[in-house]
Protein backbone atom coordinates (compact mmCIF):
# COMPACT_ATOMS: atom_id res chain seq x y z
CA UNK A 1 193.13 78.36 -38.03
CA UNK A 2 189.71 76.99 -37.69
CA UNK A 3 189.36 74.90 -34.97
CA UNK A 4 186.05 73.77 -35.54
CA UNK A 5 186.02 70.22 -36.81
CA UNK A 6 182.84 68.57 -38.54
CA UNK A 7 181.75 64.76 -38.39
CA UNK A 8 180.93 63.02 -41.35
CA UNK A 9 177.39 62.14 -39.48
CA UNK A 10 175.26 64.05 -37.90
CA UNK A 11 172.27 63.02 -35.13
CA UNK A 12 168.63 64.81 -35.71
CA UNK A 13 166.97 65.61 -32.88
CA UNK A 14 164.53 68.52 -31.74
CA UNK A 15 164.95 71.00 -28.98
CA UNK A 16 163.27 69.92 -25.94
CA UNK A 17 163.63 66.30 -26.39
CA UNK A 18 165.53 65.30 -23.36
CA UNK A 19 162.52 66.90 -20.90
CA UNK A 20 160.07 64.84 -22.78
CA UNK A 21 161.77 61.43 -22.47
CA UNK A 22 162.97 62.18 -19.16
CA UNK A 23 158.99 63.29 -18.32
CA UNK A 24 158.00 59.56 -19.76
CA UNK A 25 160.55 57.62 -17.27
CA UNK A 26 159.27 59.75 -14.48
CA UNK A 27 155.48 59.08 -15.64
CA UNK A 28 156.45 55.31 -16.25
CA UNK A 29 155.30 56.02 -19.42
CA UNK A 30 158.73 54.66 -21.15
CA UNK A 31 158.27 51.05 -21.93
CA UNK A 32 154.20 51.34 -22.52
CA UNK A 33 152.21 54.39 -23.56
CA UNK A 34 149.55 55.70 -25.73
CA UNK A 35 152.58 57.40 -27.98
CA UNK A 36 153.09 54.06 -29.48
CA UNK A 37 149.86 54.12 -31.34
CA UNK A 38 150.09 57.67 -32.15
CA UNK A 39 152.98 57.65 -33.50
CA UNK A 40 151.87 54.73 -36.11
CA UNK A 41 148.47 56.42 -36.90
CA UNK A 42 150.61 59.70 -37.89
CA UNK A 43 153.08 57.81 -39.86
CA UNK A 44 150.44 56.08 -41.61
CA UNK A 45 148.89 59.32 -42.24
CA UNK A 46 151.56 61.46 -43.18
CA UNK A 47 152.21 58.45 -45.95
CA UNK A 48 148.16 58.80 -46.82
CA UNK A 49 148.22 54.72 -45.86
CA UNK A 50 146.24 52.42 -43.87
CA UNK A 51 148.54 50.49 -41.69
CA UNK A 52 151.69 50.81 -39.65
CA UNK A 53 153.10 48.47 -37.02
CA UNK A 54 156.36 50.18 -34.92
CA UNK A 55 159.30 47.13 -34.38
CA UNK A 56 162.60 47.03 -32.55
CA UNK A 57 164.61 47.31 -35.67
CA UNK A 58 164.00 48.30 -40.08
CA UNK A 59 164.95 44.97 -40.03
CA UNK A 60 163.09 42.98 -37.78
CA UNK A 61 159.73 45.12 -39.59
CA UNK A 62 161.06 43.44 -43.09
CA UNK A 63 161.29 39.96 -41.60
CA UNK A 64 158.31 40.33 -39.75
CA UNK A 65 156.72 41.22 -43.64
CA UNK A 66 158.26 38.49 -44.96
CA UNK A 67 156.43 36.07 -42.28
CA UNK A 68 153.28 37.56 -42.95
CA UNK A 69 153.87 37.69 -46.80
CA UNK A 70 153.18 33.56 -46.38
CA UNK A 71 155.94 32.91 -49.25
CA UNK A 72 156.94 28.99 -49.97
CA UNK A 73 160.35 27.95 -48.55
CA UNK A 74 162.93 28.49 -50.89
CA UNK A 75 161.10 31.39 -52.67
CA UNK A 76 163.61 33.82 -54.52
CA UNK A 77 163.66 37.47 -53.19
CA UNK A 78 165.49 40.02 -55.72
CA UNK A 79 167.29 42.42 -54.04
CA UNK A 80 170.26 45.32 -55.06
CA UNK A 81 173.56 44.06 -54.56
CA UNK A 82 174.46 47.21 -53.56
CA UNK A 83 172.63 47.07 -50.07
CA UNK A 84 173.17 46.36 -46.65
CA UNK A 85 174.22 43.19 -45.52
CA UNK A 86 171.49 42.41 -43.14
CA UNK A 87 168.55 42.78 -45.40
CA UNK A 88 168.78 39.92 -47.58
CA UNK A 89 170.17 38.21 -44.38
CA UNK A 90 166.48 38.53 -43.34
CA UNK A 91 165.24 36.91 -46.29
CA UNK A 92 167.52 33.71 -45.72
CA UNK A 93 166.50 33.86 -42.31
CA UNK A 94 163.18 33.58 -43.10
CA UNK A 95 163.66 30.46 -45.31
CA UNK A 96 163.94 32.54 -48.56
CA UNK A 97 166.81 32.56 -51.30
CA UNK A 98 168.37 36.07 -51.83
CA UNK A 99 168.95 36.75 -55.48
CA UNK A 100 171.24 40.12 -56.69
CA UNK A 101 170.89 42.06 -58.81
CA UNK A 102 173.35 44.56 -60.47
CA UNK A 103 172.57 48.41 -59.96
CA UNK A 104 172.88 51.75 -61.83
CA UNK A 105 176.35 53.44 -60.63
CA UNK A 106 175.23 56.64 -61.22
CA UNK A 107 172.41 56.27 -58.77
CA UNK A 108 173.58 54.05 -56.48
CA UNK A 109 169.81 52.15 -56.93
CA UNK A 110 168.90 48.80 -58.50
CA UNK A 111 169.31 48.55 -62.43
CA UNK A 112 165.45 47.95 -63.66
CA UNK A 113 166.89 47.52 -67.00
CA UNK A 114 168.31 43.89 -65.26
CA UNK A 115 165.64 42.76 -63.14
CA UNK A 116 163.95 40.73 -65.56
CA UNK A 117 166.88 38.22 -66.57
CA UNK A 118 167.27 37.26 -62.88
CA UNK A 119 163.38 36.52 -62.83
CA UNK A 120 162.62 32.41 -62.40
CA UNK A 121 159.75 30.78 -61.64
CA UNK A 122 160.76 31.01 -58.25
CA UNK A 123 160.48 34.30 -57.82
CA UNK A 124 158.01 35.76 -55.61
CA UNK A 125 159.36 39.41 -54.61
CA UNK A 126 161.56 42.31 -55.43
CA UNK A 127 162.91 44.64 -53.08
CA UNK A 128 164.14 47.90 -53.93
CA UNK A 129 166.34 49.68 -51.53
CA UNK A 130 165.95 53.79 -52.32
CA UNK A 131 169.87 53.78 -51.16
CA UNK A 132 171.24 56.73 -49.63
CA UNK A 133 167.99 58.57 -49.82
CA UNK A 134 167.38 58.68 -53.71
CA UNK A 135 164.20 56.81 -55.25
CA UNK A 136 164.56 53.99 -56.87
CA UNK A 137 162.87 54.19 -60.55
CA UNK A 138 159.66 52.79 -58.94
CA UNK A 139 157.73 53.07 -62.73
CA UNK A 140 159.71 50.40 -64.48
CA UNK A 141 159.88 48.51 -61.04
CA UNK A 142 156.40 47.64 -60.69
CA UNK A 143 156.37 47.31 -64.67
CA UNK A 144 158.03 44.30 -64.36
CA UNK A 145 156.80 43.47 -60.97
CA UNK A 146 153.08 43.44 -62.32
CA UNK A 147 154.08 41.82 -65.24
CA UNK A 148 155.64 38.85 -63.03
CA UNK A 149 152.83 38.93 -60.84
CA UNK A 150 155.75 39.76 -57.98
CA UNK A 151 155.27 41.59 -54.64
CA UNK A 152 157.08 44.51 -54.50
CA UNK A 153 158.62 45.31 -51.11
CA UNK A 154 159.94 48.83 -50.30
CA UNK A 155 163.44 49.00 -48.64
CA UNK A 156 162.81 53.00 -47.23
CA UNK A 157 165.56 52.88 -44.00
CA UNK A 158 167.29 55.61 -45.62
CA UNK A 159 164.98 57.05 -47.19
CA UNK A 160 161.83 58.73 -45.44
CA UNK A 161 160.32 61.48 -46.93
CA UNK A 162 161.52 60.99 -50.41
CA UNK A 163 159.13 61.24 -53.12
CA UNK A 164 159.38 59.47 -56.23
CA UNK A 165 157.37 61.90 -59.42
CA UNK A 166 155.70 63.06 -56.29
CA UNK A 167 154.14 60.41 -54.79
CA UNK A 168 156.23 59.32 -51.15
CA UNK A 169 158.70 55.87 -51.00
CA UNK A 170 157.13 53.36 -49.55
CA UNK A 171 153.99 53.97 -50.68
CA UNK A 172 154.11 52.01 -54.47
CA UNK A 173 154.80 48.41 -52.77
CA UNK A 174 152.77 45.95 -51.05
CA UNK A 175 154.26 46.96 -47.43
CA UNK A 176 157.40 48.85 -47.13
CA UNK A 177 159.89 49.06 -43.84
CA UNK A 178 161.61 51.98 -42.45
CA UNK A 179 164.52 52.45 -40.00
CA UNK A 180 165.02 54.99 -37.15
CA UNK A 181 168.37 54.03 -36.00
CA UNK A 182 170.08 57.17 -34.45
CA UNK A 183 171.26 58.59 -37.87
CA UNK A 184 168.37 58.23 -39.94
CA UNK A 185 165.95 60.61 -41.32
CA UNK A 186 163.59 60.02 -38.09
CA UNK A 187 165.76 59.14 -35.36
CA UNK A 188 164.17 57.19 -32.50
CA UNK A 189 167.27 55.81 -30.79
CA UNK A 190 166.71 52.58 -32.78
CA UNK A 191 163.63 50.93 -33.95
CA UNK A 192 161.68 50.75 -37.02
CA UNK A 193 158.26 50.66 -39.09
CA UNK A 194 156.11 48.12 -41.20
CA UNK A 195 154.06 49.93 -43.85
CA UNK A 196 150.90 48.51 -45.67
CA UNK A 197 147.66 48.73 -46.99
CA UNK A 198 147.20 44.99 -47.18
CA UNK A 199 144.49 44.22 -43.67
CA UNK A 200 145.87 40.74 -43.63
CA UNK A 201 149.40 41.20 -44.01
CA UNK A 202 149.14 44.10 -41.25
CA UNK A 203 147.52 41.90 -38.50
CA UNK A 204 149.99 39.38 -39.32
CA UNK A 205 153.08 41.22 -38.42
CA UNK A 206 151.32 43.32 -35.53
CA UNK A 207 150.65 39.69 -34.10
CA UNK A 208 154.71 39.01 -34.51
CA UNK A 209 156.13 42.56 -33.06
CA UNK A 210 153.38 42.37 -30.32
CA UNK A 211 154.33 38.52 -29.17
CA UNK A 212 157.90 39.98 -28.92
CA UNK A 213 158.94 40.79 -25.03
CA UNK A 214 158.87 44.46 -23.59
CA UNK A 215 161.99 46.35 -22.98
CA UNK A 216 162.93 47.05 -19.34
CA UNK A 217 163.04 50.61 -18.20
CA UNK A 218 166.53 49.81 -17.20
CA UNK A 219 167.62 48.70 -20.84
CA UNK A 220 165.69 51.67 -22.56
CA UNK A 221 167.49 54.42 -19.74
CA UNK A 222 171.00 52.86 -20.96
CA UNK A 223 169.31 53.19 -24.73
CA UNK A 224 169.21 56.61 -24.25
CA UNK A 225 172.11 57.55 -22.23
CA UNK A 226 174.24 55.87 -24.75
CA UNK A 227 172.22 57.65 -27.47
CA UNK A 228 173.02 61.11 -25.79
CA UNK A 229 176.59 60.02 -25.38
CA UNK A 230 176.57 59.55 -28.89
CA UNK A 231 175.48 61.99 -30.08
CA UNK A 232 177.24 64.73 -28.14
CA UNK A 233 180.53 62.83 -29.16
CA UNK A 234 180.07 63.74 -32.89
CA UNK A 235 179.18 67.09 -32.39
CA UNK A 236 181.98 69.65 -33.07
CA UNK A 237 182.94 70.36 -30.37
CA UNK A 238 183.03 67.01 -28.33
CA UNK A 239 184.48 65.91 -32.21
CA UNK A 240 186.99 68.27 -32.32
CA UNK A 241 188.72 67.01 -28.96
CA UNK A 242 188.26 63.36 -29.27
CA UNK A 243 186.53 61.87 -33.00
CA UNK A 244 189.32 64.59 -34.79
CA UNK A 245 192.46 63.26 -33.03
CA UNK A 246 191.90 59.66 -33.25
CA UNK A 247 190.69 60.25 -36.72
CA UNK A 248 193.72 62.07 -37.95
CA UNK A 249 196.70 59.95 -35.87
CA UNK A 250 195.05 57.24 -37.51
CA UNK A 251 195.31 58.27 -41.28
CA UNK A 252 198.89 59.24 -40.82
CA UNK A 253 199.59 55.40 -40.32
CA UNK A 254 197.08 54.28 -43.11
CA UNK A 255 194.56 53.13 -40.91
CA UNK A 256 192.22 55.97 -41.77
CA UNK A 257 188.36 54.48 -41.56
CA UNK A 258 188.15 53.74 -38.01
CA UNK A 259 184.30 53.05 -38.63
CA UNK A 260 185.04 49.49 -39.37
CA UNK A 261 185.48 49.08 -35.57
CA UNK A 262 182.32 50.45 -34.32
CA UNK A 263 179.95 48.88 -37.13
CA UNK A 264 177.91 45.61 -36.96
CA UNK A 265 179.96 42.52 -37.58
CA UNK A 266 178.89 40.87 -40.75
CA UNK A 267 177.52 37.25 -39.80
CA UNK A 268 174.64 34.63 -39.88
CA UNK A 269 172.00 35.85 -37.80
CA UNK A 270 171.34 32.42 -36.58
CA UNK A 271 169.87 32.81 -33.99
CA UNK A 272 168.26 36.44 -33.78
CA UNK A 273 170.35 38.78 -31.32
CA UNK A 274 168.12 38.82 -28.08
CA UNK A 275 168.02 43.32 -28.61
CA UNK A 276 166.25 42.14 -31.99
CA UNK A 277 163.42 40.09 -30.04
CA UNK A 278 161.70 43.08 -28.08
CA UNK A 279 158.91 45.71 -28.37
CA UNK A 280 158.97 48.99 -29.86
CA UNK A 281 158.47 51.28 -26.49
CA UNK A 282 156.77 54.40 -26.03
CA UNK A 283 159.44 56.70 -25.06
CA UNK A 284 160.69 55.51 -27.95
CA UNK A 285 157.49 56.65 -29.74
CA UNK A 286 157.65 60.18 -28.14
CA UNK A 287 161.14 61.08 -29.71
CA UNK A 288 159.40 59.47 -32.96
CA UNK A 289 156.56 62.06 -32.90
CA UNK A 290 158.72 64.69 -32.72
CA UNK A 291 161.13 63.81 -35.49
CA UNK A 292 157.94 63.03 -37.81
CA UNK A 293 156.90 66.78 -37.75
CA UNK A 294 160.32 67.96 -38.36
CA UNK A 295 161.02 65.26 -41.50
CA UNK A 296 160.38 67.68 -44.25
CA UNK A 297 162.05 70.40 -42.77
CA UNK A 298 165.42 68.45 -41.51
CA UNK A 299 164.83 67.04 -45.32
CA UNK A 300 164.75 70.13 -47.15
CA UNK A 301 167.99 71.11 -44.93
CA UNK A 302 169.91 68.46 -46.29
CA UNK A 303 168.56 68.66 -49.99
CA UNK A 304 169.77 72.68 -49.70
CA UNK A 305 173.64 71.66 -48.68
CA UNK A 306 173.68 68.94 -51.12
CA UNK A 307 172.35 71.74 -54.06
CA UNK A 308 175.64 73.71 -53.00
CA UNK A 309 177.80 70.94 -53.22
CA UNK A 310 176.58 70.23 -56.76
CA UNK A 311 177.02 73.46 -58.13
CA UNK A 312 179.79 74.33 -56.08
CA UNK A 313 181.65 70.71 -57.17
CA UNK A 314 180.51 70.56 -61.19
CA UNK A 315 183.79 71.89 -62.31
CA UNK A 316 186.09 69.33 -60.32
CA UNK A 317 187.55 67.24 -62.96
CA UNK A 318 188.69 65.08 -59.96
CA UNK A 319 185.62 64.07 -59.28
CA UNK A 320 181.85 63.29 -60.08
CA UNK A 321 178.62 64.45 -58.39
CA UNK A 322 175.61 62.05 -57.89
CA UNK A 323 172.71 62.18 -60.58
CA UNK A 324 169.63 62.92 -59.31
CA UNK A 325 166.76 63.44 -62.00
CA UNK A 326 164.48 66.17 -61.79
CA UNK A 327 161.13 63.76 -61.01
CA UNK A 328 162.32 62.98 -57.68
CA UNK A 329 163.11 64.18 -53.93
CA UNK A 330 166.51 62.76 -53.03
CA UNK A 331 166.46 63.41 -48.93
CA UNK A 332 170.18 62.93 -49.32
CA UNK A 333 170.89 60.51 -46.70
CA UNK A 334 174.63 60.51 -48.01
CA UNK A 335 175.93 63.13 -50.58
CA UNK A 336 178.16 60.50 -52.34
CA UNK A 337 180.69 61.18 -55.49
CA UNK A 338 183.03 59.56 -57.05
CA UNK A 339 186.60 59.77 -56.81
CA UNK A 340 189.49 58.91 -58.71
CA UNK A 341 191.34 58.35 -54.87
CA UNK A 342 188.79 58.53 -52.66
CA UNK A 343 191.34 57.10 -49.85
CA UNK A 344 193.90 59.87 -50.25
CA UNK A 345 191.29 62.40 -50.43
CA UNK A 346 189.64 61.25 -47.25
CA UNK A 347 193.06 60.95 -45.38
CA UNK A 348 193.76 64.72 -46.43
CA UNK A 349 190.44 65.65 -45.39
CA UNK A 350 190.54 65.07 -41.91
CA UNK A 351 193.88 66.40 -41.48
CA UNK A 352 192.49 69.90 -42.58
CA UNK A 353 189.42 68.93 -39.94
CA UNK A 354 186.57 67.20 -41.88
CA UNK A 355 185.78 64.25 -41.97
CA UNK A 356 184.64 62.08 -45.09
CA UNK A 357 184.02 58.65 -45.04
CA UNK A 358 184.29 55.78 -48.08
CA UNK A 359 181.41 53.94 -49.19
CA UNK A 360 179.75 51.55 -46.60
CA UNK A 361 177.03 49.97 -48.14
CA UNK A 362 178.28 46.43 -48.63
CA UNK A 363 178.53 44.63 -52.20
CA UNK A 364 176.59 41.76 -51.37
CA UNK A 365 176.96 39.48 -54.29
CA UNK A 366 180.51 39.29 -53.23
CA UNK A 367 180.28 38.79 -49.60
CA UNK A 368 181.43 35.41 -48.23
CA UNK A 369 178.13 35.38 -46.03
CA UNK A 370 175.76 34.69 -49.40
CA UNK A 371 178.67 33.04 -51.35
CA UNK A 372 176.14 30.42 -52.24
CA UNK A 373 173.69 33.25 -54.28
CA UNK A 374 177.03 35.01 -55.38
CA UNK A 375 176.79 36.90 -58.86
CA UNK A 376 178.79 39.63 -61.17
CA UNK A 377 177.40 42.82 -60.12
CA UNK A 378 179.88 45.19 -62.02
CA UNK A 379 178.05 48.26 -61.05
CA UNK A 380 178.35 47.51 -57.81
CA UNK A 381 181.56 46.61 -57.26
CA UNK A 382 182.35 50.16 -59.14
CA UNK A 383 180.65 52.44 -56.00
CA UNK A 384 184.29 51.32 -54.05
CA UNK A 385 185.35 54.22 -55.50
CA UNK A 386 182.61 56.35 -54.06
CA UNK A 387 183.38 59.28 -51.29
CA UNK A 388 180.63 59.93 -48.91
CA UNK A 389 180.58 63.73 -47.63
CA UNK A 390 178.99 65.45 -44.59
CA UNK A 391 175.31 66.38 -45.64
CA UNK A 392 173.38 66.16 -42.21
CA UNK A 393 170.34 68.59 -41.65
CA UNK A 394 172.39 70.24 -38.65
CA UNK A 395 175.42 71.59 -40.62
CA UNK A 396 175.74 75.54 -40.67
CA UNK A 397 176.21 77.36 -44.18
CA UNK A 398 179.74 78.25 -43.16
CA UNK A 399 180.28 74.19 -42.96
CA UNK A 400 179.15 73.21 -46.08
CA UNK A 401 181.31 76.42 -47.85
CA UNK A 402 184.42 75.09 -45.64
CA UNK A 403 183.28 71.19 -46.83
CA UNK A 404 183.78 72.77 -50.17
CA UNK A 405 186.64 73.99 -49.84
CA UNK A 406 188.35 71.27 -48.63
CA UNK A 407 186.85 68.82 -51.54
CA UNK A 408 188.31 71.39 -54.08
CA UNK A 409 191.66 71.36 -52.12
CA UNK A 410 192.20 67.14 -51.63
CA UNK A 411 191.17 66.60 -54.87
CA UNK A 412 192.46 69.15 -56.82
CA UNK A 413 196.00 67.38 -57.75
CA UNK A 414 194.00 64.32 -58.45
CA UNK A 415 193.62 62.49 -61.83
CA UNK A 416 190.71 63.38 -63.38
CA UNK A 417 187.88 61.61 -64.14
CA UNK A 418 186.16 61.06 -67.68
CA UNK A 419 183.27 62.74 -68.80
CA UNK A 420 180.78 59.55 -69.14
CA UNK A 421 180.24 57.76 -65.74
CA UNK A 422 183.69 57.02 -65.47
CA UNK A 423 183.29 54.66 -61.76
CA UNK A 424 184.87 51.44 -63.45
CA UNK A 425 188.04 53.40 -64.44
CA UNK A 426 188.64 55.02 -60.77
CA UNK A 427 187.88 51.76 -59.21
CA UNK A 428 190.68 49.76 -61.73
CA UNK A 429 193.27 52.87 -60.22
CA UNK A 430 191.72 52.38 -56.43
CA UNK A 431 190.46 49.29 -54.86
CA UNK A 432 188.60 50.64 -51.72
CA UNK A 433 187.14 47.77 -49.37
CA UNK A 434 183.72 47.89 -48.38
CA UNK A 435 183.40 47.34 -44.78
CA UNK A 436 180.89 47.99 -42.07
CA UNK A 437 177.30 49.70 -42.27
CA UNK A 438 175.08 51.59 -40.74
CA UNK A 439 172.43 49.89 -38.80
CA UNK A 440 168.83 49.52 -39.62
């Protein structure tokens, strides 16, 4: 029996880490620093761009674009409906009317193709989220976008280090935001990144992230002792002893997806959560550093397992590997398939000691929280029947040939699915509920 259990997330970090941080408290170098600055020149760099402005959160970096974007009240924003919820939150926040569009269920991404019917003469922006890691089709994007005479805004919180026909996300748009919440691609223990080349818009949201307040030294010690926590709980074998038990006690009474406990609560953010009103800090910015010269390695990592699980999956009539074309870098965020019961596979999972999750990227057009800009997004509302699989950078070769096994072994009594993009029939046999997300 193999008692090894594995996570379906996994925390990047470097060896040697914890000496540095600890080194910045003991410096007082953790709340200010000359990291901060370093760390956005090298971004900015490593994206061959001009300007780059660390935040407290993705999000607050997007609202603080917004701001500086000087859009009329009431503007229209397109957005994915397939996205999480607190993006176009930001846009309502900032006086602006989120508008959804449907998106391309084989790709998880906006639908190009349907942009232009939900273009109106208030329209000012579109923002494409490269979901999951994959790059949105950034060609017929700024098409239309140019065509419109719209401002293109990159949603890249899941998605650093993807390249799009070779050319880096974020990089296509008028500014572009990343997130480096604990699980993303660069994990800073929360935070995020404005991107531009635009002088004016840059000083404008440097002026908003630098008016914010400083962290404490207190507040960013508990950051990072909850961070640690964290991340030695989901390793295998703190996992194995505590995530694996609840996990699997839990699915044999139907309440698999525990997630939905531990994720932000969908809500007006009206008023701003005081964590979102603070600096970017410098510790912070040291971890950052770090993670930046280890992107395209932890990336290619990831790309490798999810290579196996496509060729290792193609002949699983049960279920249906992600598309990813040949003119892109998917970083692979998620590894997401469908499944035609993605709930019964994920409850047998974890009983054999892995654990998959169910789509959490929220259907926005259906959420109660935007009822008033609620629309049909069929495409969207067909990723419920999506499976999300372990893909993380930090996975050994022997777990992604046990992950296999396991997929082929859950699924392989399963009805299978059809050979074109058969989402809307799975989802008419399984109605999985969205819920929770993770933050940015």
């Amino acid at each position: 029996m193999n008692l090894r259990t594995i996570a379906r997330y996994g925390v990047r970090s470097v060896p040697g880490e914890e000496k540095e941080v600890v080194a910045a408290f003991r410096r007082g170098e953790a709340v200010e620093g000359p990291a901060i600055k370093e760390f956005e020149e090298r971004f900015a760099a490593y994206h061959y761009m001009d300007y780059t402005t660390a935040a407290s959160f993705g999000r607050m970096a997007f609202y603080y674009i917004l701001r500086a974007l000087d859009l009329p009240a009431g503007s229209e924003i397109i957005f994915p409906a397939l996205t999480f919820w607190v993006v176009p939150e930001m846009a309502r926040r900032a006086g602006l009317r989120p508008v959804f569009v449907d998106v391309d269920p084989s790709t998880f991404n906006i639908d190009p193709s349907k942009i232009e019917a939900a273009i109106t003469e208030r329209t000012r922006a579109i923002v494409p989220t490269h979901l999951y890691g994959q790059p949105c089709e950034m060609t017929e994007i700024m098409r239309v976008a140019e065509k419109h005479n719209l401002i293109v805004v990159e949603d890249c919180a899941q998605a650093a280090g993807a390249r799009y026909r070779g050319r880096l996300v974020g990089t296509f748009g008028a500014a572009s935001f990343f997130s480096f919440q604990m699980l993303k691609g660069i994990n800073t223990y929360g935070g995020g990144m404005a991107m531009t080349n635009d002088a004016g818009v840059a000083a404008r949201v440097r002026e908003q992230a630098e008016n914010e307040p400083l962290q404490s030294a207190q507040s960013l010690a508990k950051r990072f002792l909850g961070g640690y926590i964290s991340r030695a709980g989901i390793s295998p074998k703190w996992f194995t002893f505590w995530g694996y038990p609840l996990q699997a006690l839990a699915s044999v009474f139907g309440h698999y997806d525990l997630s939905k406990y531990i994720w932000e609560k969908i809500r007006p953010l009206d008023p701003f959560p005081r964590a979102y009103r603070q600096r970017y800090s410098n510790v912070q910015a040291i971890v950052g550093l770090r993670g930046l010269a280890h992107l395209d390695e932890f990336n290619a990592r990831s790309r490798a397992h999810a290579a196996r699980y496509t060729k290792g999956l193609s002949d699983c009539r049960a279920i249906k590997t992600p598309r990813a074309s040949s003119d892109i870098e998917h970083v692979y965020y998620q590894y997401c398939i469908y499944a035609s019961d993605p709930r019964r596979a994920s409850r047998r999972a974890i009983r054999s000691g892995v654990d998959f999750e169910t789509t959490h990227v929220d259907v926005c057009s259906a959420l109660d929280l935007f009822k008033e800009y609620a629309a049909t997004c069929p495409g969207a509302e067909s990723t419920e029947s999506a499976l999300q699989l372990p893909v993380y950078s930090r996975l050994r070769d022997s777990d992604v040939e046990r992950v296999l096994e396991v997929v082929r072994r859950v699924t392989g009594d399963m009805t299978a699915l059809g050979e074109e993009s058969s989402v809307q029939s799975a989802v008419t046999q399984n109605a999985v509920t969205l819920s929770g997300n993770s933050a940015r």
